[in-house]
C-alpha atoms as a PDB file:
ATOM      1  CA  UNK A   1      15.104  -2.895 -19.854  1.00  0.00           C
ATOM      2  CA  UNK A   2      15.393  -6.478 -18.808  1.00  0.00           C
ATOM      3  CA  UNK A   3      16.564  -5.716 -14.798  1.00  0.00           C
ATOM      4  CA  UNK A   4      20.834  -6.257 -15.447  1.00  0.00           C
ATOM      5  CA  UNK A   5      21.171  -2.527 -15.613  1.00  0.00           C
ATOM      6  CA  UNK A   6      19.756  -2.440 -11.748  1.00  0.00           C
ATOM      7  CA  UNK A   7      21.624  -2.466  -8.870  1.00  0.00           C
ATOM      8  CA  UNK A   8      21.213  -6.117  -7.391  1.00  0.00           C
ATOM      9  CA  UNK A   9      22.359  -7.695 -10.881  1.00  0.00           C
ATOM     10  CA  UNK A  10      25.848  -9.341 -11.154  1.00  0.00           C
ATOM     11  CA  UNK A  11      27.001 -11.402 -13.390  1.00  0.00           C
ATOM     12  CA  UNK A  12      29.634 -14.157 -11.797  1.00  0.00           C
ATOM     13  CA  UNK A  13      30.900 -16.016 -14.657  1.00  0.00           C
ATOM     14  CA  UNK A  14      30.269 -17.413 -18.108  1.00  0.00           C
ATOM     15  CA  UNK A  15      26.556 -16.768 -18.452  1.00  0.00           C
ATOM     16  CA  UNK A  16      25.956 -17.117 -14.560  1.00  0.00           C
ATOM     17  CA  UNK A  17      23.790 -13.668 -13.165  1.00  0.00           C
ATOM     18  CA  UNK A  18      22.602 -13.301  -9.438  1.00  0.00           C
ATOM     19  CA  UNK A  19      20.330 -11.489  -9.617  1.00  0.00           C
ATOM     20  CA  UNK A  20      18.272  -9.616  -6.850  1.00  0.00           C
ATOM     21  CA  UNK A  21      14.646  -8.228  -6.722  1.00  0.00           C
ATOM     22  CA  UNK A  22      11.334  -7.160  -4.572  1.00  0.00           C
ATOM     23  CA  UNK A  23       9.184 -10.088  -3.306  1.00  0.00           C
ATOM     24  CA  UNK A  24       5.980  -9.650  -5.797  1.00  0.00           C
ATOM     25  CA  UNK A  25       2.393 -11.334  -4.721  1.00  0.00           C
ATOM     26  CA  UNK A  26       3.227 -13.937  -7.127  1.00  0.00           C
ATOM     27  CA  UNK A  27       5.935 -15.337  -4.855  1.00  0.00           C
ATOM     28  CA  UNK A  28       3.739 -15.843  -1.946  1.00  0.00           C
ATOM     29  CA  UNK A  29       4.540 -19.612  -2.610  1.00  0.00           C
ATOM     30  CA  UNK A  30       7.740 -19.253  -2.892  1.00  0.00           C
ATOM     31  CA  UNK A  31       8.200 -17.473   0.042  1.00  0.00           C
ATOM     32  CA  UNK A  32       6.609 -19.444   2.440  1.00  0.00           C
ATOM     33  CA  UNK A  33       8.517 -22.853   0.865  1.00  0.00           C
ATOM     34  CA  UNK A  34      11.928 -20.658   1.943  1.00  0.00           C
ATOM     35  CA  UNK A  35      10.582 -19.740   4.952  1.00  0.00           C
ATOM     36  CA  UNK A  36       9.950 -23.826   6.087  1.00  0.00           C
ATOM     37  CA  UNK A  37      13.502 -24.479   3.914  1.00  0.00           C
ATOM     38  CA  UNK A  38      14.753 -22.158   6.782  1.00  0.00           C
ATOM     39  CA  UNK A  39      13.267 -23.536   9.810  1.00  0.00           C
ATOM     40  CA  UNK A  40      13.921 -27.016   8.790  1.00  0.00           C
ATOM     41  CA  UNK A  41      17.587 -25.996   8.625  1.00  0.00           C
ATOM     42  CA  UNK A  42      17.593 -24.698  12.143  1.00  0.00           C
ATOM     43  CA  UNK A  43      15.926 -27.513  13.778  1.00  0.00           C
ATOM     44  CA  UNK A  44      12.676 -25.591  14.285  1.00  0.00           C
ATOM     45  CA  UNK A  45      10.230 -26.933  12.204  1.00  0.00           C
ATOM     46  CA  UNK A  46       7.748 -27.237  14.582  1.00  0.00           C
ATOM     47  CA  UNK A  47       7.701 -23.531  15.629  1.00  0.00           C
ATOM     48  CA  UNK A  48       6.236 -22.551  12.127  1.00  0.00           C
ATOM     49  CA  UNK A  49       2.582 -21.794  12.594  1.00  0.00           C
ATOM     50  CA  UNK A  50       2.626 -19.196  10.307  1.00  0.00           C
ATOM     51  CA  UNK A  51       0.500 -19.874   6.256  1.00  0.00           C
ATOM     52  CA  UNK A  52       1.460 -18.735   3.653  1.00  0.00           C
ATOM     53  CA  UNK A  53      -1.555 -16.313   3.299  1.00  0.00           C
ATOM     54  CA  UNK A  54      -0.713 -14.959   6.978  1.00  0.00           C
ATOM     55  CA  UNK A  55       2.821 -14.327   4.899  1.00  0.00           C
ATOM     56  CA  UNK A  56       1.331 -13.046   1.418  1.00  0.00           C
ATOM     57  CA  UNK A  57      -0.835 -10.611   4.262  1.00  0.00           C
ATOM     58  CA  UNK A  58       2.072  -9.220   5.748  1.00  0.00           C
ATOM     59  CA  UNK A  59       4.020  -8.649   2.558  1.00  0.00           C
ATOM     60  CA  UNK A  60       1.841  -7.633   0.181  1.00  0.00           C
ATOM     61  CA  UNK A  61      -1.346  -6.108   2.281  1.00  0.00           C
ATOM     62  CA  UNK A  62      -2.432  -2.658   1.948  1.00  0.00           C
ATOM     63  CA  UNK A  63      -0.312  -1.438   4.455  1.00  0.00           C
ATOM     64  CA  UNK A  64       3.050  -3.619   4.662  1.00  0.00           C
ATOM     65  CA  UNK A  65       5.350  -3.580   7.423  1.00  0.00           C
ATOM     66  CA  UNK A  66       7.551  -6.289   6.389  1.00  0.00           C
ATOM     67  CA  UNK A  67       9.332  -6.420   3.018  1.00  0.00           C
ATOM     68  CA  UNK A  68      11.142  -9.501   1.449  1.00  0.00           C
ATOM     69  CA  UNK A  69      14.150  -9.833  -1.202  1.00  0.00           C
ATOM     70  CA  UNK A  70      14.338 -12.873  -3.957  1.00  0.00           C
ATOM     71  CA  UNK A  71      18.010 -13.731  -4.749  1.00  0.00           C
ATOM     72  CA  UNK A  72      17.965 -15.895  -8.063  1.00  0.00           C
ATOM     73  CA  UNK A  73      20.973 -17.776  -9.551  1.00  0.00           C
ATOM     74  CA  UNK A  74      21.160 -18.148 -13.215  1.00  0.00           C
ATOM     75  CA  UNK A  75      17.371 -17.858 -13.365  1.00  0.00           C
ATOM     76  CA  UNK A  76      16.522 -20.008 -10.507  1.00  0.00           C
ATOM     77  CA  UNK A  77      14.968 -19.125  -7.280  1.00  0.00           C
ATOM     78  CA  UNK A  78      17.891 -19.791  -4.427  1.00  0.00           C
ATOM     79  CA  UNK A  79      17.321 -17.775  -1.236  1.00  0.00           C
ATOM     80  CA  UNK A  80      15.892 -14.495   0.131  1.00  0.00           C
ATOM     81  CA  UNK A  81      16.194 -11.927   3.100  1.00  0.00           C
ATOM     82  CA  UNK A  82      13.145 -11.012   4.575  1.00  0.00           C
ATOM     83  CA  UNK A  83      13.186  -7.336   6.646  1.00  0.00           C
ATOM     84  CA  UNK A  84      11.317  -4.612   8.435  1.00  0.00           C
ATOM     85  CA  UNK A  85      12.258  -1.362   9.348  1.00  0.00           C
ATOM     86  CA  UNK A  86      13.395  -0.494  12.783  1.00  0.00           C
ATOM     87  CA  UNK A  87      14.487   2.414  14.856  1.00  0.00           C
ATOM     88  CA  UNK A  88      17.413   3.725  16.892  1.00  0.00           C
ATOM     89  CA  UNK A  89      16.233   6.581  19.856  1.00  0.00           C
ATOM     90  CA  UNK A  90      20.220   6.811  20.077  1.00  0.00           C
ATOM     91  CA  UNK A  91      20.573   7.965  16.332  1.00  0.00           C
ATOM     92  CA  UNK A  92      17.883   9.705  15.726  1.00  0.00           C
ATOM     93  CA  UNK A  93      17.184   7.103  12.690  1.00  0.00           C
ATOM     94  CA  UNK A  94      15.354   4.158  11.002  1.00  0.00           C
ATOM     95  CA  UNK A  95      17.369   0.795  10.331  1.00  0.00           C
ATOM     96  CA  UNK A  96      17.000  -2.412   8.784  1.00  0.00           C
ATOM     97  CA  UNK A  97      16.107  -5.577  10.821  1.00  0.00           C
ATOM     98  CA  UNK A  98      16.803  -8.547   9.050  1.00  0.00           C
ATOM     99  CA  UNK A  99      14.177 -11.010  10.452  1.00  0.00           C
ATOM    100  CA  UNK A 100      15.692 -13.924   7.883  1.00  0.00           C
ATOM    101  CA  UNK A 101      18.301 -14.688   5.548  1.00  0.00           C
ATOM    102  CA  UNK A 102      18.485 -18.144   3.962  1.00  0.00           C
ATOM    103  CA  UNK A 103      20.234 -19.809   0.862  1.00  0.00           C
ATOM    104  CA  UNK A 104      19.013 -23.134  -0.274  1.00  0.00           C
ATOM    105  CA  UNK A 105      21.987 -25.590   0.212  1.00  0.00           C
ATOM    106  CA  UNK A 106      22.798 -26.098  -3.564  1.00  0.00           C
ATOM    107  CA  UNK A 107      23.323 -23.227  -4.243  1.00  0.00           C
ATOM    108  CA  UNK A 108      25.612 -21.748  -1.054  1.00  0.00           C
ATOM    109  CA  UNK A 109      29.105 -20.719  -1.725  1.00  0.00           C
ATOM    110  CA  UNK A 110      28.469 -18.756  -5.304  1.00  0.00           C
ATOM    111  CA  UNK A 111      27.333 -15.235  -3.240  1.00  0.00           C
ATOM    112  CA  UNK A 112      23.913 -15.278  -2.973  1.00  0.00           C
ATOM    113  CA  UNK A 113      24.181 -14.729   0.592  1.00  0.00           C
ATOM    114  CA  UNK A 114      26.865 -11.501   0.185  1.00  0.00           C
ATOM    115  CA  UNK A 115      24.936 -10.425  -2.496  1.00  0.00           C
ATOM    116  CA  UNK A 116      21.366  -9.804  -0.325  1.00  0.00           C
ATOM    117  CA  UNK A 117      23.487  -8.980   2.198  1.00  0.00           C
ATOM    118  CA  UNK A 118      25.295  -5.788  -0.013  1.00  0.00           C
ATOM    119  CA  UNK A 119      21.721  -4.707  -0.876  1.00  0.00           C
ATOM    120  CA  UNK A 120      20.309  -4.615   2.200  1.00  0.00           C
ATOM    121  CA  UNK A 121      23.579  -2.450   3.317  1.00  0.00           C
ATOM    122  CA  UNK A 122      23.024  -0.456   0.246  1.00  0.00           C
ATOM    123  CA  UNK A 123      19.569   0.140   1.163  1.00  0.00           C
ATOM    124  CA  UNK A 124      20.287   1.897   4.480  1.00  0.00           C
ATOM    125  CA  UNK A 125      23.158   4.052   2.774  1.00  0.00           C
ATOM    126  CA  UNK A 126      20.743   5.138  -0.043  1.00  0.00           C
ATOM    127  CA  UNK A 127      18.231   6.060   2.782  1.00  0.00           C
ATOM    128  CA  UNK A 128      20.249   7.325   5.411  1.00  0.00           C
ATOM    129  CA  UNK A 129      19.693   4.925   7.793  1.00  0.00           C
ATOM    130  CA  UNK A 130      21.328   4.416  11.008  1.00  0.00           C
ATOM    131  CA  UNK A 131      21.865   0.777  11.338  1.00  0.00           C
ATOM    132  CA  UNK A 132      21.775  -2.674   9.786  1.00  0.00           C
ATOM    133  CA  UNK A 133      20.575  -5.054  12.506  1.00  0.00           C
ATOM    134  CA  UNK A 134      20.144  -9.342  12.558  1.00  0.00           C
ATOM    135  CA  UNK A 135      19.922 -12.116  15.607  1.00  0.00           C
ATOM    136  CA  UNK A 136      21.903 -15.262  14.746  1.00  0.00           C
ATOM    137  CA  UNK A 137      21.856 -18.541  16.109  1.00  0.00           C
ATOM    138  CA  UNK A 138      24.773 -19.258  18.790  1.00  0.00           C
ATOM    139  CA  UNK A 139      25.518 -22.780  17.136  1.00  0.00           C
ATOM    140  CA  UNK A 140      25.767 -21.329  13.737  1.00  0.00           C
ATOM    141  CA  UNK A 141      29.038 -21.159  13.124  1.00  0.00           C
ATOM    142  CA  UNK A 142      29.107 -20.957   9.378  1.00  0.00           C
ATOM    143  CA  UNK A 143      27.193 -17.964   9.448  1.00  0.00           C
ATOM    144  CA  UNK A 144      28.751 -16.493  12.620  1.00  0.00           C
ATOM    145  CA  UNK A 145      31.976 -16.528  10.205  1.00  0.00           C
ATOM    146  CA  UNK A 146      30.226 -15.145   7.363  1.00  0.00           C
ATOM    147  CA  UNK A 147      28.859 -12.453   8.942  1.00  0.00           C
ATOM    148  CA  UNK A 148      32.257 -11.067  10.355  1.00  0.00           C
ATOM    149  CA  UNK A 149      33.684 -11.680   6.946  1.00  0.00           C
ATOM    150  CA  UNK A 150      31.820  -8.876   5.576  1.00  0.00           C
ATOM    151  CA  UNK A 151      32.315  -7.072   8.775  1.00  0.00           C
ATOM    152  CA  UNK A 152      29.690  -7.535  10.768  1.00  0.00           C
ATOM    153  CA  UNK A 153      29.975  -7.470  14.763  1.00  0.00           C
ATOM    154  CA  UNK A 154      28.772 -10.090  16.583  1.00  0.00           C
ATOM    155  CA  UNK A 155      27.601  -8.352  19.791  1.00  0.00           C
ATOM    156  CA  UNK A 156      28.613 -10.647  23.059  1.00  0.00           C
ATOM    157  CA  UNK A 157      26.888  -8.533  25.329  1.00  0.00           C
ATOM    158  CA  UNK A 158      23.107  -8.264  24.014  1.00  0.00           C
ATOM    159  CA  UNK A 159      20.532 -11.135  24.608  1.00  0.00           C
ATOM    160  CA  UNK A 160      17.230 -11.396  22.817  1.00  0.00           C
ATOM    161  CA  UNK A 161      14.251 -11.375  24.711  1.00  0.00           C
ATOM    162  CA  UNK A 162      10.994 -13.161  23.121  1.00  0.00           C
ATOM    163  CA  UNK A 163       7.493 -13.193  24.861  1.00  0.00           C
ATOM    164  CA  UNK A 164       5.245 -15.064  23.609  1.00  0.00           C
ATOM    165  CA  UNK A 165       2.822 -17.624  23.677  1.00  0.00           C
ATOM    166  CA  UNK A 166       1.164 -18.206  27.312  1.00  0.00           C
ATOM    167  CA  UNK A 167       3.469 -15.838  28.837  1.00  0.00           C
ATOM    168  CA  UNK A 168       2.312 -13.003  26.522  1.00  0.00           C
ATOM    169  CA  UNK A 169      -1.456 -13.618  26.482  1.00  0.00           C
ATOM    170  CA  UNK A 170      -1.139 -13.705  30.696  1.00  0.00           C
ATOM    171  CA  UNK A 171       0.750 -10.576  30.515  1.00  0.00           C
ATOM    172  CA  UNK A 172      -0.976  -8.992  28.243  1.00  0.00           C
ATOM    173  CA  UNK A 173      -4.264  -9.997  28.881  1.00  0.00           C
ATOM    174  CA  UNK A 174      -3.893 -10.049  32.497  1.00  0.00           C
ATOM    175  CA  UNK A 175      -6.401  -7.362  33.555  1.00  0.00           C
ATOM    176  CA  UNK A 176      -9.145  -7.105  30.955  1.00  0.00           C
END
């Protein structure tokens, strides 16, 4: 079977497949090249102190928490979602979290983006999960839109709240 019988495998046009499969060790490289594509895009460059072996860790260790989808186009390695599991105490259920989701530049526009998106989605309905959760950048307006195009709600009335750094070792660490 060569992988176009799976779900995650459409073909687009003449010859053209996106296709969509598990992160493998192998792409450890790969990976972490997306993952500084990404932060480059959103200005934040300098907030990567991550390696890509702290990345190949988390991913492929012996007990992984964090899982990681390769979209390809026509072959060619254009974009991924990377995602943990999460839980709602409301619903009773696991969700996805969907910690990133980029598409290198040449290749947005052709569905790359829907199409990790769908399987994601899928994901939860095959599982039963409860919800399908992501943060996005305020300024981000093309993928604001995007996002409510495939019906997604952008929730006005939630903030995200980060410690980190100084302010979580001092918390943290504060009495030991």
């Amino acid at each position: 079977m060569d992988g176009r019988d799976e779900p995650g495998h459409d073909e687009i046009g003449k010859g053209v497949m996106i296709s969509i499969r598990p992160a493998a060790p192998a792409d450890a490289p790969l990976i972490f090249d997306l993952i500084r594509e990404l932060a480059e895009y959103e200005k934040l460059a300098h907030a990567v102190d991550a390696t890509p072996e702290m990345i190949a860790g988390a991913l492929f260790g012996a007990t992984p928490r964090l899982f990681c989808d390769i979209a390809e186009y026509d072959g060619e390695a254009a974009g991924l979602a990377i995602w943990f599991l999460n839980f709602s105490t409301f619903r009773g259920r696991h969700g996805i979290y969907l910690e990133d989701l980029f598409v290198r530049p040449a290749y947005r526009g052709k569905g790359l983006g829907k199409a990790l998106m769908a399987r994601l989605a899928a994901r939860c309905v095959e599982q039963g999960y409860a919800r399908f959760e992501w943060s996005v950048l305020d300024w981000n307006a093309p993928s604001i839109a995007f996002y409510q195009s495939i019906g997604a709600d952008v929730l006005p009335d939630w903030k995200i709240c980060r410690m980190s750094g100084d302010a979580l070792m001092a918390f943290g660490g504060g009495g030991r």
